[in-house]
Protein backbone atom coordinates (compact mmCIF):
# COMPACT_ATOMS: atom_id res chain seq x y z
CA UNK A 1 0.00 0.00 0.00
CA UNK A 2 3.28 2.15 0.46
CA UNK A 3 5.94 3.11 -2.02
CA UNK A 4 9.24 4.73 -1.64
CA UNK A 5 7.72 6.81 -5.52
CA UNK A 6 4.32 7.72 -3.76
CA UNK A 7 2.37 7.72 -0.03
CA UNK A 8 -0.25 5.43 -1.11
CA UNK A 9 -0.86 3.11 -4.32
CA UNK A 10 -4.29 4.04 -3.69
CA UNK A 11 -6.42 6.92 -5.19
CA UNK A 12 -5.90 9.97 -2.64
CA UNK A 13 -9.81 10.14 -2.89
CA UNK A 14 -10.08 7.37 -0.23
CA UNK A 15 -7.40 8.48 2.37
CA UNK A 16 -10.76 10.61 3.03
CA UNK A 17 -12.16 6.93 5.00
CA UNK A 18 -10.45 6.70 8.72
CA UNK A 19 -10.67 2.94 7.87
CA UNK A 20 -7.93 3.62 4.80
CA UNK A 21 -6.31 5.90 6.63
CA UNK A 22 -6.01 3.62 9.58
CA UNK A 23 -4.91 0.47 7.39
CA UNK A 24 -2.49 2.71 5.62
CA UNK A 25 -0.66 4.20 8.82
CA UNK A 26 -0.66 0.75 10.00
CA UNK A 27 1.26 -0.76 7.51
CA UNK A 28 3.77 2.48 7.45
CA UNK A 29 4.05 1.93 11.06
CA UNK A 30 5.34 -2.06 10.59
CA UNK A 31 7.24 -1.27 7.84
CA UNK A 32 9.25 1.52 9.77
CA UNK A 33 9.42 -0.63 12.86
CA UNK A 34 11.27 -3.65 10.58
CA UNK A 35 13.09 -1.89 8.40
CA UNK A 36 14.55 0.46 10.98
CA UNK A 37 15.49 -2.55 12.99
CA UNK A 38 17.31 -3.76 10.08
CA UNK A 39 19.47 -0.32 10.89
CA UNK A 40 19.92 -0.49 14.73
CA UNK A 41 21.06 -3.76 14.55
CA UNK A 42 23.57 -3.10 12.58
CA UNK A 43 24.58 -0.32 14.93
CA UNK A 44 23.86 -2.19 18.03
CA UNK A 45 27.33 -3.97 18.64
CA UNK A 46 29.50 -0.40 18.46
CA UNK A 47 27.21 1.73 20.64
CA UNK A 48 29.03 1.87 24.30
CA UNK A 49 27.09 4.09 26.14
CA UNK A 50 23.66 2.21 26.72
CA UNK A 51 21.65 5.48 27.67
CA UNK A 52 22.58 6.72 23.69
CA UNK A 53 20.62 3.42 22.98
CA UNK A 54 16.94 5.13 22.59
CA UNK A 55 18.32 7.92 20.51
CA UNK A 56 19.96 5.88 17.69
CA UNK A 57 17.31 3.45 17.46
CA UNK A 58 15.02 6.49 17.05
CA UNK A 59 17.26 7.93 14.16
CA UNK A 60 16.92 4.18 12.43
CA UNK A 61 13.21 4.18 12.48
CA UNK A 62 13.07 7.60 11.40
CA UNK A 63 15.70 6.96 8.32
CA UNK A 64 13.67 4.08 7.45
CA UNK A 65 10.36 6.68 8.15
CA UNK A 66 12.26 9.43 5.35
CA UNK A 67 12.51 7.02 2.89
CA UNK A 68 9.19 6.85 1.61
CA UNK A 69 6.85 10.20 0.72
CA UNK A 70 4.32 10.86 3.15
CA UNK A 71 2.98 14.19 1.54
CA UNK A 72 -0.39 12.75 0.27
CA UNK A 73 -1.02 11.03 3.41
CA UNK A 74 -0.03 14.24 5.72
CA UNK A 75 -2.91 15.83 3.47
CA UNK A 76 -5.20 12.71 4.14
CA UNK A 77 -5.08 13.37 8.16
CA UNK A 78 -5.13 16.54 8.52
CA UNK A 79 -8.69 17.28 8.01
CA UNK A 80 -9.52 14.70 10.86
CA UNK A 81 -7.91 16.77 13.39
CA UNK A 82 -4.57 14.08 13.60
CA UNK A 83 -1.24 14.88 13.68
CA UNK A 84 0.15 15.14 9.69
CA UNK A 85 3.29 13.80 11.07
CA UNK A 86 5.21 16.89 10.67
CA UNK A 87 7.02 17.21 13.83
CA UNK A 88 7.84 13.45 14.04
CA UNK A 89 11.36 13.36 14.58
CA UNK A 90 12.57 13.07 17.99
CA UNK A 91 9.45 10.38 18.46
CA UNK A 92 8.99 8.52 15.64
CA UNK A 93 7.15 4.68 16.46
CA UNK A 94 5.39 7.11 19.60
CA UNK A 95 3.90 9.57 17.01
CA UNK A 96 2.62 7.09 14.98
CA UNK A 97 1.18 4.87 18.12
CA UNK A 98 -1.05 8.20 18.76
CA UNK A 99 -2.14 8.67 15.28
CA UNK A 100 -3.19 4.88 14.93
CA UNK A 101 -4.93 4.47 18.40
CA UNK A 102 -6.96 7.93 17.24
CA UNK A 103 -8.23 6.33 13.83
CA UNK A 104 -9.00 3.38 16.12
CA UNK A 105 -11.48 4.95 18.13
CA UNK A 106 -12.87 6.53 15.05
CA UNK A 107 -13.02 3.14 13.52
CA UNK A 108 -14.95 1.46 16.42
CA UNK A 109 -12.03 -0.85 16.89
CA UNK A 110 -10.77 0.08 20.06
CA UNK A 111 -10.22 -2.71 22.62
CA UNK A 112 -7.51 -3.28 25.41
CA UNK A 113 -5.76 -6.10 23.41
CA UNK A 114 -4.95 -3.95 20.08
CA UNK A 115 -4.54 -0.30 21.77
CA UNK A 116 -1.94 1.64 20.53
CA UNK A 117 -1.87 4.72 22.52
CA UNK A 118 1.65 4.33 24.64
CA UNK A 119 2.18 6.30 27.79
CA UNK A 120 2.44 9.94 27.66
CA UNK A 121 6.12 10.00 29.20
CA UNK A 122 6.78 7.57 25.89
CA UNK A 123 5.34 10.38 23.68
CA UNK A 124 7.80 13.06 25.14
CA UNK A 125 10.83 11.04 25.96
CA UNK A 126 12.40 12.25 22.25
CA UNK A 127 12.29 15.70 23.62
CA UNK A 128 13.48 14.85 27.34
CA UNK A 129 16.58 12.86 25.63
CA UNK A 130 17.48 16.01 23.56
CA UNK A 131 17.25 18.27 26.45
CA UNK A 132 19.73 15.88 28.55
CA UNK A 133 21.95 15.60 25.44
CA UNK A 134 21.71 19.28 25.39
CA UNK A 135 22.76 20.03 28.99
CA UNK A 136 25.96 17.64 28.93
CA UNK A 137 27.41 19.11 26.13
CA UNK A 138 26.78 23.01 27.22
CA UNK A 139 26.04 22.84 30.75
CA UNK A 140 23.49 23.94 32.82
CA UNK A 141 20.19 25.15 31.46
CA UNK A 142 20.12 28.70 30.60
CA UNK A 143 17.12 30.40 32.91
CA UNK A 144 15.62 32.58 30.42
CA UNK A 145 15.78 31.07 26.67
CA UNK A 146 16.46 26.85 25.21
CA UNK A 147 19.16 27.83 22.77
CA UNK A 148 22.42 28.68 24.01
CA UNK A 149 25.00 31.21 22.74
CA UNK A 150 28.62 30.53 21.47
CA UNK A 151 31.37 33.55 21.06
CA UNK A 152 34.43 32.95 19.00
CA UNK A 153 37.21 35.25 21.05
CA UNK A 154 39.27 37.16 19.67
CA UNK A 155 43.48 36.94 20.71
CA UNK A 156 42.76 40.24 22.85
CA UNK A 157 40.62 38.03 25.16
CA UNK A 158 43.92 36.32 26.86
CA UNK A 159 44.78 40.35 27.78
CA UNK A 160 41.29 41.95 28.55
CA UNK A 161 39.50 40.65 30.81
CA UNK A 162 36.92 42.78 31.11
CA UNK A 163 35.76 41.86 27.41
CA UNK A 164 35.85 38.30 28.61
CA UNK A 165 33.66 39.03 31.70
CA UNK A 166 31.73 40.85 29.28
CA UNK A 167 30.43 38.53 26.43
CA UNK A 168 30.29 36.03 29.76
CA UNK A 169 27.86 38.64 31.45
CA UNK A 170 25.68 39.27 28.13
CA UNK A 171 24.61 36.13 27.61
CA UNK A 172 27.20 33.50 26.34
CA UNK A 173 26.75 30.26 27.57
CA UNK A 174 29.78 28.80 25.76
CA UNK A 175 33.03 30.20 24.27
CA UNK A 176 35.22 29.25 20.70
CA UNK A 177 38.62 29.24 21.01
CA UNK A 178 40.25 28.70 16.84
CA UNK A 179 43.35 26.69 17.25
CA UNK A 180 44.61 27.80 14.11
CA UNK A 181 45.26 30.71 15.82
CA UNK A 182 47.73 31.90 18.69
CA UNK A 183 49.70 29.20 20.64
CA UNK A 184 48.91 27.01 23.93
CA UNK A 185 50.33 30.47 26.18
CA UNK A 186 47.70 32.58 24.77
CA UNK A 187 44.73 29.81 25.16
CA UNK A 188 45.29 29.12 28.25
CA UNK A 189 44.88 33.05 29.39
CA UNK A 190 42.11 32.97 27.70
CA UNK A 191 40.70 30.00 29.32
CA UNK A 192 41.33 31.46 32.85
CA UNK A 193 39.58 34.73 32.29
CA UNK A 194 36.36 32.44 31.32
CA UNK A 195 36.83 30.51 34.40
CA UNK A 196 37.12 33.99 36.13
CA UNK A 197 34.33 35.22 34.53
CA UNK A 198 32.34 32.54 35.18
CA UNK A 199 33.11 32.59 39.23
CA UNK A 200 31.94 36.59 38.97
CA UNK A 201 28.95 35.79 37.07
CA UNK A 202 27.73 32.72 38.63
CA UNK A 203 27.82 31.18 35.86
CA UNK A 204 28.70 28.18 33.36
CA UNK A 205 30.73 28.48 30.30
CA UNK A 206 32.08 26.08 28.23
CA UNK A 207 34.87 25.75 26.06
CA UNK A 208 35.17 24.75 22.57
CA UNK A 209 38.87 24.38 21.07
CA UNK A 210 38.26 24.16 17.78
CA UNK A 211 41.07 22.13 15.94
CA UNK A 212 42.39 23.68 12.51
CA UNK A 213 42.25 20.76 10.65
CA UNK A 214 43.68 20.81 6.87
CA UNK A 215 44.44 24.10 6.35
CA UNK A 216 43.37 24.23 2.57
CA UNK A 217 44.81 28.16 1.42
CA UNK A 218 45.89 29.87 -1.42
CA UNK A 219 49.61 30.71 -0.90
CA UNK A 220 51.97 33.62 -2.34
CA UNK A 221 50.27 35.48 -5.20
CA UNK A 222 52.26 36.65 -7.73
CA UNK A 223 49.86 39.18 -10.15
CA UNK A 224 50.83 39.85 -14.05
CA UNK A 225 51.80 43.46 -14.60
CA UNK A 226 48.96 46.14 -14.63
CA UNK A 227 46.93 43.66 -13.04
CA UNK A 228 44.91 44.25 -9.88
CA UNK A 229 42.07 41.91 -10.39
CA UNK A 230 41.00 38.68 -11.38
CA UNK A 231 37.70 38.66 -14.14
CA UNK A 232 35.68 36.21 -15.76
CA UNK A 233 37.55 33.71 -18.45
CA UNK A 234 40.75 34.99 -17.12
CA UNK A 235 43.67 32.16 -16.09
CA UNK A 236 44.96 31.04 -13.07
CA UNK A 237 47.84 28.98 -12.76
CA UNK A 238 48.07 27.09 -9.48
CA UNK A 239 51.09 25.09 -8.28
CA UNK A 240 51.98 22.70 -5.94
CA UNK A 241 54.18 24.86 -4.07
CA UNK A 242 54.49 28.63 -3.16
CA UNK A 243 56.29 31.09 -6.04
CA UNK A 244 59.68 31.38 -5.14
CA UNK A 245 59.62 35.57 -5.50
CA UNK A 246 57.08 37.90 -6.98
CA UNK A 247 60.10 39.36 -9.06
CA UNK A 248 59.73 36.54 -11.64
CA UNK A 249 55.88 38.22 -12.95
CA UNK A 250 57.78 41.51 -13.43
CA UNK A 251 60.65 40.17 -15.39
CA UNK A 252 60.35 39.72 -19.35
CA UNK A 253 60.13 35.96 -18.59
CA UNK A 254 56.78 36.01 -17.19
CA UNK A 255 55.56 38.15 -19.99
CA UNK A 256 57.50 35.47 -22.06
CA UNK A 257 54.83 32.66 -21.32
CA UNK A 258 52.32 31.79 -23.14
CA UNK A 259 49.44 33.51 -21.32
CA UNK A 260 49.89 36.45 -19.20
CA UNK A 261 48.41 34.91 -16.14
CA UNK A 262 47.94 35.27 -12.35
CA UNK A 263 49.90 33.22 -10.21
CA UNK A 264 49.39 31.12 -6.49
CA UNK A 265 49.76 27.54 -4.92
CA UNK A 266 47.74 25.24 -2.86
CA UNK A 267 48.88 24.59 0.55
CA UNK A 268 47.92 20.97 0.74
CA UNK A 269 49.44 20.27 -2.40
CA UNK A 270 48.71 16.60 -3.07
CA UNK A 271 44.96 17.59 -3.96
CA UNK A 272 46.36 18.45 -7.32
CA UNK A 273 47.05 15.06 -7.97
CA UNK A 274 43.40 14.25 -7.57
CA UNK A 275 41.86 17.11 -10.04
CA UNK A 276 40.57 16.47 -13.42
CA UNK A 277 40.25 18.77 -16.13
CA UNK A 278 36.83 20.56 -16.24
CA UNK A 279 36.70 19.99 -12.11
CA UNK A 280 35.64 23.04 -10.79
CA UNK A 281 37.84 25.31 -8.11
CA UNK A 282 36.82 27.90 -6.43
CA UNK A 283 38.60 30.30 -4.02
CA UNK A 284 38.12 32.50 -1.04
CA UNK A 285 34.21 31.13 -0.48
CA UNK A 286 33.51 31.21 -3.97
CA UNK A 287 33.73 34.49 -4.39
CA UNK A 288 36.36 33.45 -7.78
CA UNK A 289 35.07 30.19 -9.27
CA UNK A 290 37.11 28.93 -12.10
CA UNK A 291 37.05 25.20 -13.56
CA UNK A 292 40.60 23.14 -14.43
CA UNK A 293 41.57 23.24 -18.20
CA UNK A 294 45.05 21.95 -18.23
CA UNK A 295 46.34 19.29 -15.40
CA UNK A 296 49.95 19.08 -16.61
CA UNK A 297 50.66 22.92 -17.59
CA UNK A 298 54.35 23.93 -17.29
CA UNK A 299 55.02 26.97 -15.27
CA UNK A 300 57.55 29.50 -16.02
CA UNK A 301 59.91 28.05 -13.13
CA UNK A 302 59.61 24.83 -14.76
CA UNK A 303 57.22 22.87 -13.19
CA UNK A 304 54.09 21.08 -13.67
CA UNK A 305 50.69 22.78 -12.20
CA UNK A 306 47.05 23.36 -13.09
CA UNK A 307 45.93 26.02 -15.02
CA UNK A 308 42.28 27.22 -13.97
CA UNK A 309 39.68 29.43 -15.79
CA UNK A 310 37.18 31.65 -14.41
CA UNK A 311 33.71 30.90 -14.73
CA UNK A 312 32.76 33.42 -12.32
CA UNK A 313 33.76 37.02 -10.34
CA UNK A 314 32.48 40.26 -9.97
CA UNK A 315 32.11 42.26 -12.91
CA UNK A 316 34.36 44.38 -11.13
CA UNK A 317 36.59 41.93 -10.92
CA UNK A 318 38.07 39.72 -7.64
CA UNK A 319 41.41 40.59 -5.91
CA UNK A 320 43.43 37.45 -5.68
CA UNK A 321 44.70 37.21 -2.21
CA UNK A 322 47.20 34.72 0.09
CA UNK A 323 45.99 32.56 2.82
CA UNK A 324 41.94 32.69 1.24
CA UNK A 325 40.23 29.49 1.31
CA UNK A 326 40.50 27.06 -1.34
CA UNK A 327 37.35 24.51 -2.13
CA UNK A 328 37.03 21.47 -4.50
CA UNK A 329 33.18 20.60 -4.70
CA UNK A 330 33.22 17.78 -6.94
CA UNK A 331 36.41 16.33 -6.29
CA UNK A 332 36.63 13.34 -3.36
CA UNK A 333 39.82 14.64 -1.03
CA UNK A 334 41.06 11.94 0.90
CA UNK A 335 42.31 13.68 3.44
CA UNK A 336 42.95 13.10 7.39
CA UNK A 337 41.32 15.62 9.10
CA UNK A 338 44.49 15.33 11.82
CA UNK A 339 47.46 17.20 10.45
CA UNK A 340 50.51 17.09 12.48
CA UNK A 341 49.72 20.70 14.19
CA UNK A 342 46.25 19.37 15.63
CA UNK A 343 47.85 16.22 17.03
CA UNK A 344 50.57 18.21 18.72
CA UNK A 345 47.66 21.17 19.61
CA UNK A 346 45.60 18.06 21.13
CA UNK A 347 48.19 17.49 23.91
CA UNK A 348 46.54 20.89 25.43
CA UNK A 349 43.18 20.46 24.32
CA UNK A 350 42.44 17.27 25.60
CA UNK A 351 43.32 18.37 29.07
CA UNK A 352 41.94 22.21 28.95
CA UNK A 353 38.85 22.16 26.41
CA UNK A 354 35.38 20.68 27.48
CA UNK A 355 34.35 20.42 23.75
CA UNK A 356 36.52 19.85 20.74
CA UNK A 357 35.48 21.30 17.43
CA UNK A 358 36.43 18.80 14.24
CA UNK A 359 37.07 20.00 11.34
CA UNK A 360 36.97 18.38 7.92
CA UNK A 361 35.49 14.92 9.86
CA UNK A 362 34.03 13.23 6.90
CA UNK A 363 34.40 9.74 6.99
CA UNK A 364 33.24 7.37 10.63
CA UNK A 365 36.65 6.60 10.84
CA UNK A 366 37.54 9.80 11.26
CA UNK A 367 35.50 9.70 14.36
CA UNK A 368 37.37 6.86 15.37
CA UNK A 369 40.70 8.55 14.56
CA UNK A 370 40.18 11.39 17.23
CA UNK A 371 39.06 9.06 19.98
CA UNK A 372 41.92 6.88 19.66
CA UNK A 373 43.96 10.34 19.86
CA UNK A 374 42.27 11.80 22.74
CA UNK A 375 42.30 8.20 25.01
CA UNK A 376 46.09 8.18 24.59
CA UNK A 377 46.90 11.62 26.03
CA UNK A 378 43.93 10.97 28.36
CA UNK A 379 44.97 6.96 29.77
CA UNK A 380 41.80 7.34 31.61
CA UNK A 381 43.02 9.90 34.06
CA UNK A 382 40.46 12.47 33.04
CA UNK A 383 36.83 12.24 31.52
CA UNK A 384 37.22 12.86 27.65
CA UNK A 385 35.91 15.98 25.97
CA UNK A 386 33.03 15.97 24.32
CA UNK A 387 32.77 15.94 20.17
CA UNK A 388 31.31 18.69 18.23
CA UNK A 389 31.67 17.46 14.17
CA UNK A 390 31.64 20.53 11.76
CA UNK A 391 29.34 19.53 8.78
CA UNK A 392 31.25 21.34 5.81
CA UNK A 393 31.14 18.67 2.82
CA UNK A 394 28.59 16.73 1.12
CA UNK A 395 30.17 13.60 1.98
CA UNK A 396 30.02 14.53 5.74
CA UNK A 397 26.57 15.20 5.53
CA UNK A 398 25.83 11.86 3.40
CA UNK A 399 27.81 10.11 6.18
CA UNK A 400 25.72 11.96 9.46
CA UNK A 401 23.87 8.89 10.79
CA UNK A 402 27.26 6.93 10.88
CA UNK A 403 29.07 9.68 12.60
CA UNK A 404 26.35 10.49 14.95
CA UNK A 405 26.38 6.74 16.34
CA UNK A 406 30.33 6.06 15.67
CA UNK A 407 30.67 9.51 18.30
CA UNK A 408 27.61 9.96 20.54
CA UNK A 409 27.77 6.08 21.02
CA UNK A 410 30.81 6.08 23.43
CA UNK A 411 30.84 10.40 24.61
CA UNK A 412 28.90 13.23 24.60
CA UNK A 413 28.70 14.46 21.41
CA UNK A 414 27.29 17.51 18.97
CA UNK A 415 26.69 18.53 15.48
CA UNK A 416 27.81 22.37 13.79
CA UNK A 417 26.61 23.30 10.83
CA UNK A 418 29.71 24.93 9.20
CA UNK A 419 27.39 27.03 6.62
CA UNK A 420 30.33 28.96 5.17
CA UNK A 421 32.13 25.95 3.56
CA UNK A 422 28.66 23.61 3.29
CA UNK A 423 27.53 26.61 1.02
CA UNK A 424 30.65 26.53 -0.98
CA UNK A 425 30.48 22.61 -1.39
CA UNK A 426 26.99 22.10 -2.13
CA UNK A 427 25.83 25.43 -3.63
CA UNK A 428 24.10 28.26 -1.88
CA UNK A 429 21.10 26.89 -3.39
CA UNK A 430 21.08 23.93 -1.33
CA UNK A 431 22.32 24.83 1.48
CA UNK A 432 19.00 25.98 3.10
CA UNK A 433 17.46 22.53 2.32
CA UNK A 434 20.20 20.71 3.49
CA UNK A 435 20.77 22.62 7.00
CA UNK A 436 17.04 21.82 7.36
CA UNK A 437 17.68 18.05 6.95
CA UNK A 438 20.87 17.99 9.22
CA UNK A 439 18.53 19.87 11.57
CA UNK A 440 16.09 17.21 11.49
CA UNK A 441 18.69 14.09 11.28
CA UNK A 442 19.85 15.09 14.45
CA UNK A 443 16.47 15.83 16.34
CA UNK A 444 15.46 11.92 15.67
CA UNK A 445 19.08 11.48 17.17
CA UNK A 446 18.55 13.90 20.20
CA UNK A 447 21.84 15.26 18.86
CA UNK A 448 22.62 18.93 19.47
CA UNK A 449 23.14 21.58 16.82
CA UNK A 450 25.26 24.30 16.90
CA UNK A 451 23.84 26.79 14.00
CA UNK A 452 27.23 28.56 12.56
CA UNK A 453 28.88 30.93 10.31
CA UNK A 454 27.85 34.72 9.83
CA UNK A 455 24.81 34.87 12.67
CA UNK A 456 24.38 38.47 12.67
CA UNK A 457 27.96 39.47 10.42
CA UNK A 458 27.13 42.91 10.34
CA UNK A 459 26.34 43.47 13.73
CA UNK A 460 29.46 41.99 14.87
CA UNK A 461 31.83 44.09 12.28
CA UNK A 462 30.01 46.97 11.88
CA UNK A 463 27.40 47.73 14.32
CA UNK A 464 24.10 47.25 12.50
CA UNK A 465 22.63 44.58 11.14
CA UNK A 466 20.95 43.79 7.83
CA UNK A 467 17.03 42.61 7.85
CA UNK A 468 18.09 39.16 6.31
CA UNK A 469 20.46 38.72 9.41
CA UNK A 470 17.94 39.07 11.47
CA UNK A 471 15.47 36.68 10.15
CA UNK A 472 18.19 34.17 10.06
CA UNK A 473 19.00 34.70 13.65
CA UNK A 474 15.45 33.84 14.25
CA UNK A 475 15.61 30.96 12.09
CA UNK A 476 18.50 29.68 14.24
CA UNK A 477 16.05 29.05 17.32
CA UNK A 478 15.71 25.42 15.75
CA UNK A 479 19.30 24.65 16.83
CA UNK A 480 20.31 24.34 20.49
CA UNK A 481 22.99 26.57 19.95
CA UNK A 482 23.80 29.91 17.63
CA UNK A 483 27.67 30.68 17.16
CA UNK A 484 28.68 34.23 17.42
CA UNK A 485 32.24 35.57 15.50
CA UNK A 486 34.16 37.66 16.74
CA UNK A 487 33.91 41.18 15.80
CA UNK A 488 34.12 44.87 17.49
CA UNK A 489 30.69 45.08 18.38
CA UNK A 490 30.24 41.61 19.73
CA UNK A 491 28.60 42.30 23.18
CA UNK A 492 25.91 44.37 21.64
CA UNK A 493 25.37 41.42 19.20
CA UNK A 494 25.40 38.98 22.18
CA UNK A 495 22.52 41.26 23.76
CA UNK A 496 20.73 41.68 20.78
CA UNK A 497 21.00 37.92 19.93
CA UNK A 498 19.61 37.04 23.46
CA UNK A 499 16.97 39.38 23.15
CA UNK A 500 15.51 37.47 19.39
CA UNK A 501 16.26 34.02 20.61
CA UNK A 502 14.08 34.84 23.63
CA UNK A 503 11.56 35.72 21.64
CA UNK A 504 11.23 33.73 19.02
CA UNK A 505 10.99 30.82 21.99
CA UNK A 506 7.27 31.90 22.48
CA UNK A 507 6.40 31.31 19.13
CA UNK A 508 8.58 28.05 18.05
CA UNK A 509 10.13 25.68 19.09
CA UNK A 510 11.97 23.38 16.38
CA UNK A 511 9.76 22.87 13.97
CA UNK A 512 6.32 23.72 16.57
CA UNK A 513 4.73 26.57 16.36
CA UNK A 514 4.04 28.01 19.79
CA UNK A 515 0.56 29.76 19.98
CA UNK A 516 1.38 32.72 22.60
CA UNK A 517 -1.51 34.84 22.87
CA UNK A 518 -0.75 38.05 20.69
CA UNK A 519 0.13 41.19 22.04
CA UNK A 520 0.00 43.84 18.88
CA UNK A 521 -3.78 43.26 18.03
């Protein structure tokens, strides 16, 4: 009666008939409960932690739920006052249960022996689970709002105190700390103003290290003569090592080669090996996208690079600058997300950080990878920070269910959406419908999010915000947690943050709308 192509094999016509709808939701509901423990079991064996249990049998049944289209059968129940299934995620077989035992009554068929309805600690036990998920990664419950606040400081916070006591004071529940910046000395200042602060302020704060990961960067630019900018069907050439001296563009044997060209190299320079031509390459958050056209083009110094094209800049053209952000959407980079700087930055970390932020984790193993890591500096002495993975590639977020049960299996664990880079990988186009499903992945999980990357930009840098930040900063009360950067104006963004996120908690929460009786009519 179900199909993975449409709800119901049946003319929509008769979803009007409780009976249909009753024999329909039934078979969904054995289906889900089969196929999902198909899933679980799978998972069973590697999940330490026997409290995470619940949760990732949850996310089975509601993978198995997601794979067939329920949108003519959401339309079928509505009119009968039932649930259309909408909010389902952090209570899958218990949603269901309530929907069936309601078409039951309807249907005369109610009897002790076949009742569905469970109890009602069974309906909000998804909710419950998040909420305790919630609290062990960021602490104690905030008083006044669900979602919590995270600030990225800035290197002035291991000097100033005051700002740290600040941002503390406004509102931050949790504090970033980028290890790709600064040096062990530095963190750990900064870590004992926040423990400071948090003594003055009565308090919690957590802190997130966040490891650097594979640094993937344009390095030395070297720019043809007379040229500032980069423009559309211009040339790139990009090597797998930084130009020796900008000199060599100025000389006659630059202008000697074949196409006067613009000039830079890719930090991590083994990717080359893995681009084809036509694979598209874009640099410093897309902002220059250009596609390969020649893998094995000879550079003036003699060696073999790419050479890129431009499909897209400014008409005003792009400036080409060092250390900007290099990103390979269609290419597979089989990379460890460990470089040699996090392992040697994890010998503080795993001792001074309460949450680590991955980078670049991609792959289950790489889940594996950090563990193994962090119980070797640990040997037990100390319990083990908990995991945050930053969602940034399209394989990470094809891969979420694995890493969700290969990490919050055996340790607390929580989920960032890195929009910045996910935008860049995917497309900008898809990035609101895939933060949406990561959102929802993780709710059937009772997995935390932590909803990242340009919350309130302007604000922050300049002191005002736009009218689309602010909508998005609303939007962000369906994560447990909003991430601030740092910026000059960051406590009145902090304030101002606090202020929507309080809010917008009367009207929603997650996907619920929250009927508050209204005030401006």
């Amino acid at each position: 009666m179900i199909s993975q192509t449409s709800p119901v094999s049946i003319d929509p016509q008769f979803l009007s008939s409780p009976h249909v709808l009753l024999s329909t939701l039934q078979a969904l509901r054995q289906k889900v409960e089969s196929e999902g423990a198909i899933t679980f079991n799978k998972w069973q064996s590697g999940i330490h932690r026997a409290e995470f249990l619940p949760s990732a049998l949850n996310l089975a049944q509601y993978l198995a739920l997601r794979q067939y289209d329920l949108r003519e059968l959401q339309s079928a129940l509505m009119p009968w006052g039932l649930s259309s299934l909408g909010r389902i995620e952090a209570r899958v077989l218990p949603n269901l249960d309530a929907v069936i035992a309601a078409l039951e009554v309807m249907c005369g068929n109610y009897s002790t022996e076949n009742f569905h309805r469970q109890p009602l600690e069974s309906f909000f036990e998804g909710n419950r689970l998040l909420l305790q998920h919630t609290k062990e990664l960021f602490g104690t419950d905030c008083p006044h709002r669900r979602v919590r606040i995270m600030v990225t400081l800035p290197t002035e916070a291991a000097t100033d105190y005051e700002l740290v006591r600040e941002i503390i004071r406004r509102g931050a529940n949790s504090v970033r700390i980028n290890c790709a910046h600064d040096n062990p000395e530095i963190w750990e200042s900064m870590i004992a103003h926040v423990r400071r602060a948090e003594q003055e302020n009565g308090t919690s704060c957590k802190v997130m290290m966040d490891l650097a990961g594979p640094k993937i960067r344009t390095g030395e630019v070297l720019k043809p003569p007379d040229r500032k900018r980069v423009f559309r069907g211009d040339r790139i050439l990009l090597s797998r090592c930084a130009p020796k001296s900008a000199s060599k563009l100025e000389t006659g044997e630059a202008i000697a080669s074949p196409i006067d060209q613009f000039q830079t190299c890719c930090t991590v320079p083994e990717i080359l090996d893995l681009l084809v031509v036509d694979a598209p390459v874009y640099i410093d958050d897309g902002k220059i996208r250009t596609r390969v056209v020649d893998t094995q083009y000879r550079l003036p110094d003699g060696q073999l690079g790419l050479l890129l094209q431009v499909t897209h800049a400014s008409p005003k053209g792009v400036k080409l600058r060092p250390e900007k952000g290099l990103n390979f959407p269609k290419t597979i980079l089989s990379l460890s997300p460990l470089t040699a700087k996090d392992l040697s930055d994890l010998d503080f970390v795993a001792i001074h950080a309460d949450i680590i932020g991955y980078s670049f984790v991609q792959h289950p193993a790489d889940i594996d990878l950090l563990q193994q890591e962090l119980s070797l500096r640990l040997d037990g002495r100390s319990p083990s920070p908990a995991i945050v993975a930053k969602i940034e590639t399209a394989i990470a977020v094809s891969n979420l269910p694995e890493l969700i049960i290969h990490a919050a299996s055996k340790q607390s664990f929580g989920v960032m959406i890195a929009r910045g880079d996910l935008a860049v990988e995917i497309g900008y186009q898809r990035l609101t419908e895939i933060q949406e499903e990561i959102l929802w992945i993780c709710e059937a999980a009772h997995v935390p999010v932590i909803w990242a990357t340009q919350v309130l930009e302007s604000l922050v840098k300049d002191g005002a915000p736009s009218r689309g930040e602010m909508t998005d900063a609303a939007m962000a009360e369906r994560a447990e947690c909003v991430m601030l950067n740092k910026g000059p104006f960051i406590a009145e963004a902090i304030t101002i943050l606090d202020d929507v996120l309080t809010r917008m908690e009367a009207h929603q929460s997650k996907k619920t709308p929250q009927l508050r009786a209204l005030h401006s009519w």
